[in-house]
Protein backbone atom coordinates (compact mmCIF):
# COMPACT_ATOMS: atom_id res chain seq x y z
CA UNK A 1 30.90 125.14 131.85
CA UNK A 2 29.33 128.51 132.72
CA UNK A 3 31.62 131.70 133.17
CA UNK A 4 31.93 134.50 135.38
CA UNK A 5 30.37 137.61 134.00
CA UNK A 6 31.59 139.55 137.23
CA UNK A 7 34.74 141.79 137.46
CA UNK A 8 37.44 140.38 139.29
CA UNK A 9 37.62 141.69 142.59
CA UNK A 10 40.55 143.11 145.19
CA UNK A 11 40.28 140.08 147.25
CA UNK A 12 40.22 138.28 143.89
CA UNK A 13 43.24 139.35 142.46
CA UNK A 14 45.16 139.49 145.65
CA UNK A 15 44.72 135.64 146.12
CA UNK A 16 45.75 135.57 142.40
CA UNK A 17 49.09 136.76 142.94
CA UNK A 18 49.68 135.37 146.13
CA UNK A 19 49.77 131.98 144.77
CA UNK A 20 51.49 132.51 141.79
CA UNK A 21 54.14 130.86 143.22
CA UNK A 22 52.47 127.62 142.19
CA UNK A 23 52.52 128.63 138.66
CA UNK A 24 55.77 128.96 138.79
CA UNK A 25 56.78 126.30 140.53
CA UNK A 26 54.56 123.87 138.22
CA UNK A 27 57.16 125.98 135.16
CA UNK A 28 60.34 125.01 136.80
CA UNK A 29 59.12 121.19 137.13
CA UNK A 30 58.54 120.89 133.58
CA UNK A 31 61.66 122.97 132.69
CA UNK A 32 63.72 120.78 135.13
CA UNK A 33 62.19 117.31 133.65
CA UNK A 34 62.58 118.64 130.09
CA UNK A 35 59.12 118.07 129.30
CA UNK A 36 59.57 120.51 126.24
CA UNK A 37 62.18 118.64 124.28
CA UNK A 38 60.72 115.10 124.51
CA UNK A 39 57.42 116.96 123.50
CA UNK A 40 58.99 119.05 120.37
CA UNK A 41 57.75 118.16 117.15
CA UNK A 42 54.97 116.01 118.74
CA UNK A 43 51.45 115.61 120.43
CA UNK A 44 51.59 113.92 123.56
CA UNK A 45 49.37 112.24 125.96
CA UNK A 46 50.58 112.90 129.59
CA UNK A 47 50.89 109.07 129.98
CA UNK A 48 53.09 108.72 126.82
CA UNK A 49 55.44 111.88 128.40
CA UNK A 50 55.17 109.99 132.02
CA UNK A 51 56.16 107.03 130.55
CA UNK A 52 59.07 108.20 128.78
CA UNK A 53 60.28 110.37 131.89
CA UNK A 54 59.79 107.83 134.76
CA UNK A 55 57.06 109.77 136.60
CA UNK A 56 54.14 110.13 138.01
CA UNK A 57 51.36 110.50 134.85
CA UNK A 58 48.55 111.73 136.82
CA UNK A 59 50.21 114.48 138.73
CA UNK A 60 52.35 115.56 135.37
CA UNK A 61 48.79 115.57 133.36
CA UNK A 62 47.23 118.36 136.06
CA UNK A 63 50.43 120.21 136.22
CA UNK A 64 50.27 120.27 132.27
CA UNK A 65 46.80 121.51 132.15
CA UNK A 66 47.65 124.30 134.21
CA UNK A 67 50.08 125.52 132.25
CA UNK A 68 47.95 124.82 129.12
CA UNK A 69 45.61 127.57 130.66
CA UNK A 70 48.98 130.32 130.93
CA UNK A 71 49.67 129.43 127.55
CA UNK A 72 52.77 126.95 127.53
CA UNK A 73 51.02 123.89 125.62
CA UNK A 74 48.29 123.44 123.61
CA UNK A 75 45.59 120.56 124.93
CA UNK A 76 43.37 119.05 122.10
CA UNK A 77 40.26 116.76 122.89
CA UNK A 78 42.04 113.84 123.78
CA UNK A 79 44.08 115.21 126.35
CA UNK A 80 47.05 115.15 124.41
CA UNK A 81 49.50 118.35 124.60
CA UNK A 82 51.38 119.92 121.84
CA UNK A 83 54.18 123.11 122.77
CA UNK A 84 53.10 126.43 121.95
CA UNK A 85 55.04 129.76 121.41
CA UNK A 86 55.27 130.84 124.68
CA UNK A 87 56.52 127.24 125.62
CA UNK A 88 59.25 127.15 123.11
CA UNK A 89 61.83 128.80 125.38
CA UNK A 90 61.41 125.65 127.11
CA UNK A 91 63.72 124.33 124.83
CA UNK A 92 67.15 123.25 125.46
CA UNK A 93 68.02 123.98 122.20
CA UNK A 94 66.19 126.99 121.52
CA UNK A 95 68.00 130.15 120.51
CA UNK A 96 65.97 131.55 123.04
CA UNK A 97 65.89 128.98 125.52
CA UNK A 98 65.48 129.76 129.02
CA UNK A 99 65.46 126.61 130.04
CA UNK A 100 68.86 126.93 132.12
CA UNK A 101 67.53 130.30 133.96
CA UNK A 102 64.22 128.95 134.94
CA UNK A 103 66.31 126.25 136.97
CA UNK A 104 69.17 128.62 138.19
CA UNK A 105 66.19 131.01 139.43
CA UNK A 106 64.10 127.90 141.29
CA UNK A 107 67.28 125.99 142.70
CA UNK A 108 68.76 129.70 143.87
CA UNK A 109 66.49 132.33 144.43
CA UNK A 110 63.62 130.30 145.15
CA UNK A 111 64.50 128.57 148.54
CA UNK A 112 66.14 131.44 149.64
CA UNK A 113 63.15 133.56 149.41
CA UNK A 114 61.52 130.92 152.38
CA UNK A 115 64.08 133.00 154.34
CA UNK A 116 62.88 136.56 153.44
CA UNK A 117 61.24 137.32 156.52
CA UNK A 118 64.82 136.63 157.93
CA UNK A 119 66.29 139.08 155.63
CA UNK A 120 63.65 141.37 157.08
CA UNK A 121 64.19 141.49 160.60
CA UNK A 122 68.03 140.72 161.15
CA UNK A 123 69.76 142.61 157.59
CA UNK A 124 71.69 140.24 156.75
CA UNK A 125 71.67 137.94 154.38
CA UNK A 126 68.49 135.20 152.91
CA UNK A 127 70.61 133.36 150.92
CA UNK A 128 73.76 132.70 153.93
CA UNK A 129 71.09 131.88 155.99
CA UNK A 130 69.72 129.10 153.42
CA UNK A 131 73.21 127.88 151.95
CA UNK A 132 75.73 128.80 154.47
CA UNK A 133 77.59 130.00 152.27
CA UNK A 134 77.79 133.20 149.31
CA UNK A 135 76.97 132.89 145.95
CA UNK A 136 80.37 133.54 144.91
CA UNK A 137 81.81 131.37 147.63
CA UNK A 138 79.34 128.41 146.28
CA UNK A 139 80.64 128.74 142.64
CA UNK A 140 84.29 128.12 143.87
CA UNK A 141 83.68 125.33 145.76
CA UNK A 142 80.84 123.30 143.92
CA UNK A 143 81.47 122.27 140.98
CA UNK A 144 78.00 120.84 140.32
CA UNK A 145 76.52 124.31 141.68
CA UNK A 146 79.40 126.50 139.60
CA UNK A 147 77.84 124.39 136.56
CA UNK A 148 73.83 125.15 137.10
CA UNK A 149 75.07 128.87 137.83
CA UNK A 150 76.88 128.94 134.56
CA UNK A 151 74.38 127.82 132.69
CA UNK A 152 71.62 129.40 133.43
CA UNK A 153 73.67 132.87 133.58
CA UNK A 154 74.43 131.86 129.85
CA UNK A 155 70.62 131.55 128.97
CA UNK A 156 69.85 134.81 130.65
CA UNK A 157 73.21 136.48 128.00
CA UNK A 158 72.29 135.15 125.09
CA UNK A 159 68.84 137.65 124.97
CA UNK A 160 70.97 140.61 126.61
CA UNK A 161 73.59 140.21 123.72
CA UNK A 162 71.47 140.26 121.84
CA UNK A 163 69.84 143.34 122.36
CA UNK A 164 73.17 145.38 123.52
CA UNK A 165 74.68 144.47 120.09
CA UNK A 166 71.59 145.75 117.95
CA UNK A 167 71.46 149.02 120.54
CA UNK A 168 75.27 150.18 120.31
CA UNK A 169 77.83 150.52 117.85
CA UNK A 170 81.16 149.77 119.48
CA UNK A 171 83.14 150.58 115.54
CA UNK A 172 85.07 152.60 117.43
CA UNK A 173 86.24 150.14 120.07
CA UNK A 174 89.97 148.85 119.54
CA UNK A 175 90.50 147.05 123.06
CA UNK A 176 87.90 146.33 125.06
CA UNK A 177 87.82 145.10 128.81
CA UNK A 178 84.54 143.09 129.87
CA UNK A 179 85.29 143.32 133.72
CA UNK A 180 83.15 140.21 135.44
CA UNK A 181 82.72 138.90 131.81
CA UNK A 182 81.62 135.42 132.73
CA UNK A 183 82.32 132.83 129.96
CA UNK A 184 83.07 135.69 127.33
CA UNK A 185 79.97 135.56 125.80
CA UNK A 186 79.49 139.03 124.93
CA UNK A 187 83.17 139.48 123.74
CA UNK A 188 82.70 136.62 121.65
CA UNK A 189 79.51 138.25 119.82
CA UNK A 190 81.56 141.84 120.02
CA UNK A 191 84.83 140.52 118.22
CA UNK A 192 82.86 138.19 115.79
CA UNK A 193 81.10 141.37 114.54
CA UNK A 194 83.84 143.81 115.04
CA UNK A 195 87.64 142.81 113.00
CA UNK A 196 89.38 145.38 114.52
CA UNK A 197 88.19 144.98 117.84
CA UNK A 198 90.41 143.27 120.62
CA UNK A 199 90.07 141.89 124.03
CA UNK A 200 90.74 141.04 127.25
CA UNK A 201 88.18 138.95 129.18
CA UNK A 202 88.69 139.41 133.03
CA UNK A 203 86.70 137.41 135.89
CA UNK A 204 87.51 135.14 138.36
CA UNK A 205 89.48 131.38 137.84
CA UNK A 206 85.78 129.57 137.41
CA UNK A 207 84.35 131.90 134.90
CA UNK A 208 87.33 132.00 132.96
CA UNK A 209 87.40 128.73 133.25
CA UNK A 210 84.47 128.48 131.73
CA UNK A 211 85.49 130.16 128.67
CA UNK A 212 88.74 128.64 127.86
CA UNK A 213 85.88 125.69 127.39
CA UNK A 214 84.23 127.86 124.60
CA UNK A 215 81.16 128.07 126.45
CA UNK A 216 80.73 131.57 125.60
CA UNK A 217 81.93 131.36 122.34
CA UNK A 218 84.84 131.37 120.33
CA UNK A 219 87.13 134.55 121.42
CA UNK A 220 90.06 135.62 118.78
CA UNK A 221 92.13 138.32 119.81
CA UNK A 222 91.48 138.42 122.92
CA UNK A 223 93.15 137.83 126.51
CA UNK A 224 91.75 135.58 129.32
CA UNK A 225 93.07 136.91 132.50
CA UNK A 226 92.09 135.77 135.98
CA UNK A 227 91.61 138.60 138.68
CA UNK A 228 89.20 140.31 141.13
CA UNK A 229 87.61 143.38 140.38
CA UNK A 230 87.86 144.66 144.01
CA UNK A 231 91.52 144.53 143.62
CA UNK A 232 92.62 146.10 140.16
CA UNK A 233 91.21 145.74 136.20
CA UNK A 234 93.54 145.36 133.00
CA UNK A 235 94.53 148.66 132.08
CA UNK A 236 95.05 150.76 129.15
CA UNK A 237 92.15 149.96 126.87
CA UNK A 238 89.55 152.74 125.76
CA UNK A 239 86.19 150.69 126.41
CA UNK A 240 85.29 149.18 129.68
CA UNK A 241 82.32 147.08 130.45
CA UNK A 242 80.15 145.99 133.24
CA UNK A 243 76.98 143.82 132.36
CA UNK A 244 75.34 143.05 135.16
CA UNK A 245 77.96 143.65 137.94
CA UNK A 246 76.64 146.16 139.75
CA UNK A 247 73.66 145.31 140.51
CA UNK A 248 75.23 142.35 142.96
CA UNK A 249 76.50 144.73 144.94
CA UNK A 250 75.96 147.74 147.13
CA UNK A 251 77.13 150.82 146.39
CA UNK A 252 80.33 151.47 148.28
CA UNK A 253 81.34 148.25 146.67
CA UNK A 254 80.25 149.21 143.29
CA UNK A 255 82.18 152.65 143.55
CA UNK A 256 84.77 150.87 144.24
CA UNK A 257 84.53 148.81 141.12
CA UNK A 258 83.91 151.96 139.20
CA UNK A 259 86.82 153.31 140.55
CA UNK A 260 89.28 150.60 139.97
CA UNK A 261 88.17 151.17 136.05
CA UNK A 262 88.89 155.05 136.07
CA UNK A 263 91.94 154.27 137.46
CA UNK A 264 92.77 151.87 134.68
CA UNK A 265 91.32 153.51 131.41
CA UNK A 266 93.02 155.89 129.37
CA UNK A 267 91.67 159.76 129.19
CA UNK A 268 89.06 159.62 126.19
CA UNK A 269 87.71 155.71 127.38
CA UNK A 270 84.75 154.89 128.17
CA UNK A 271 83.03 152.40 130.41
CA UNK A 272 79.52 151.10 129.77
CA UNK A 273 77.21 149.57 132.39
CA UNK A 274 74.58 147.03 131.28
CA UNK A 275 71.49 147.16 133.67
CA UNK A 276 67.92 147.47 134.15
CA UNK A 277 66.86 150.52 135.65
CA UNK A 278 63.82 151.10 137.89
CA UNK A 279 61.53 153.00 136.79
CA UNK A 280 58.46 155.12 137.49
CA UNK A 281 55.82 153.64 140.70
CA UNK A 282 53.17 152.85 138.36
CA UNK A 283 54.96 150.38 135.97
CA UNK A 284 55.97 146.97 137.04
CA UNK A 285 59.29 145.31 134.81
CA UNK A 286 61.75 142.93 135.58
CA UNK A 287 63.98 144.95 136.86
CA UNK A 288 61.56 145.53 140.02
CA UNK A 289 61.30 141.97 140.02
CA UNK A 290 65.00 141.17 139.71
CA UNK A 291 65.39 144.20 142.37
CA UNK A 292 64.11 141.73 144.91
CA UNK A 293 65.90 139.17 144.17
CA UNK A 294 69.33 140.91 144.34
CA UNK A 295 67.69 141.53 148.23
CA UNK A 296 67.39 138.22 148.78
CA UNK A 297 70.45 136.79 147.94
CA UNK A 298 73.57 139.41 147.70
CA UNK A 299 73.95 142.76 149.15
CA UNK A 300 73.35 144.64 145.78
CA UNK A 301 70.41 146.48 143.96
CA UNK A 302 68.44 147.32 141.07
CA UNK A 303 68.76 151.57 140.83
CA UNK A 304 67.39 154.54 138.75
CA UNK A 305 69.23 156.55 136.82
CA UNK A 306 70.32 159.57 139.49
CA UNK A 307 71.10 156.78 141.49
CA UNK A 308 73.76 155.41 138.72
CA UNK A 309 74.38 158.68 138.41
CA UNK A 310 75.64 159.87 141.93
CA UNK A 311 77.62 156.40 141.97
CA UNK A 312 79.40 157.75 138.90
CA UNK A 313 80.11 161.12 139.79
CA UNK A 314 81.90 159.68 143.26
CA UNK A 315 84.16 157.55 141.24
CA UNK A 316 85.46 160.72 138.51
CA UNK A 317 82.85 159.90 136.08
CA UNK A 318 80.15 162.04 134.10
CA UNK A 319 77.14 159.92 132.87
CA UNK A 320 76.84 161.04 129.25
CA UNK A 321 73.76 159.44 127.88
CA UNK A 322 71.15 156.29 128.34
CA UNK A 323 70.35 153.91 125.68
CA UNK A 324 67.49 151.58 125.67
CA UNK A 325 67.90 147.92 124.15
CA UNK A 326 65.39 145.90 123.19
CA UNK A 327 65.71 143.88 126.21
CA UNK A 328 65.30 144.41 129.89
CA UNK A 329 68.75 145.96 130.10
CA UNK A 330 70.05 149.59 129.12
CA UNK A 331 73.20 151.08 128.34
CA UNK A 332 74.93 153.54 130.23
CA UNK A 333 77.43 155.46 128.85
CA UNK A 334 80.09 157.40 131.00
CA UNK A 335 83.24 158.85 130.46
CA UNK A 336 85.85 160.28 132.89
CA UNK A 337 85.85 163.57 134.35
């Protein structure tokens, strides 16, 4: 088949990624169908995988040579497909298996985004407006929902552990708070590293819930204690942490977060923040990405570092350094005033 020789135009590319969507959507089908694990090990017609899935063969083979040509499978002469690299986070089993995000993102942020233009003219919010109801207002009622939302939160932790365990020591950490912890998973990684390291996990009845089912992990020494942010946080330890709170919410609310955890540390703690940060115009990153999404669906943001900054400084804290992970996220270190 002859190639292009041309450059890509403007018009080009701007079709491009106005249709990604499709790409992505043809992702979340195979992620959602598990395509990936009935294909691992093996080399698979898309009539044998069809077959074995109860759907449509023809429509499965084109969405699978699609995503041959992004790089998730491999497509040999006969039309038979084979997982690659890149499609090995397609794996439920994976270590790195964002399987469980890829579905959280399509059955969450995806249909809410049909209501962006929404969001656009009336301020308030994409996601009400396509659930009736709030995230957090879904998890407590829906069990089913509260159980995708878990999961796919869980896929998403287990790279950012990752990466914030390799980028900070916390050796000097005897009792440590993870405020909005989730299922513990990051406590459990910190106090299976760390002996002398305590804990008390503290989120809301269904992510606690959640980890008193070892979801996150197994969690010695440490305290699972239902409660609300907004209200009060355990006090008297000397490390606080907040992975991915703040960017849910905006930032009166997250002062007041930050605020409830001055009130409650001792003198020499310190809290760290888990984040991405935006970053400069020219350089696009998840974090712009996830930016939009936080837009979409709660009232919070993605922010750059004066921004953290100023937040800090209202709630009696000094930001006293930045450190990269290997990840999307960074780690912010602050310490009272």
């Amino acid at each position: 088949m002859p190639t292009k020789t041309t450059a890509i135009t403007p018009a080009e590319k701007l079709m491009e990624l106005s249709t990604a969507f499709i790409v992505s959507r043809a992702i979340y089908a195979v992620a959602k169908l598990a395509v990936a694990d009935v294909l691992d090990g093996h080399v698979k017609s898309a009539v044998e995988l069809a077959n074995l899935l109860g759907i449509d063969s023809d429509a499965l083979f084109r969405i699978m040579r699609l995503l041959t040509k992004v790089g998730l499978f491999d497509q040999n002469e006969e039309n038979q497909f084979s997982l690659t690299a890149l499609g090995e986070p397609l794996l439920t089993g994976s270590p790195q298996s964002m399987r469980d995000y890829i579905i959280l993102y399509h059955e969450i942020q995806y249909p809410t985004f049909t209501n962006l233009m929404f969001r656009l003219h009336e301020g308030s919010s994409a996601h009400f407006k396509t659930f009736d109801r709030s995230v957090f207002e879904l998890v407590e009622s829906n069990e089913e929902f509260a159980s995708m939302f878990f999961a796919g939160l869980r896929s998403r932790a287990k790279i950012d552990i990752t990466a914030i365990i390799s980028a900070y020591d916390f050796s000097n950490a005897r009792l440590t708070v993870d405020v909005g912890g989730g299922n513990g998973g990051l406590l459990s990684a910190l106090l299976s590293r760390y002996p002398r390291m305590s804990g008390i996990l503290f989120d809301l009845e269904p992510a606690i819930a959640t980890a008193r089912a070892g979801h996150g992990g197994p969690l010695p020494r440490c305290e699972l204690m239902v409660g609300d942010f907004f209200n009060r946080v355990p006090e008297g330890a000397d490390t606080y942490l907040l992975k991915l709170i703040l960017h849910d919410w905006d930032d009166r609310n997250s002062v007041r977060i930050l605020k409830n955890c001055r009130e409650a540390m001792k003198h020499d703690g310190r809290l760290l923040i888990m984040e991405g940060l935006v970053g400069p115009s020219d350089t696009l990153t998840m974090t712009d990405v996830v930016d939009l999404a936080m837009l979409a669906n709660l009232s919070g943001r993605e922010r750059t570092e004066s921004e953290f900054a100023t937040m800090l400084e209202s709630a009696a804290f000094r930001l006293e350094r930045i450190l990269p992970t290997n990840g999307t996220l960074f780690i912010l270190e602050a310490v009272p005033k």
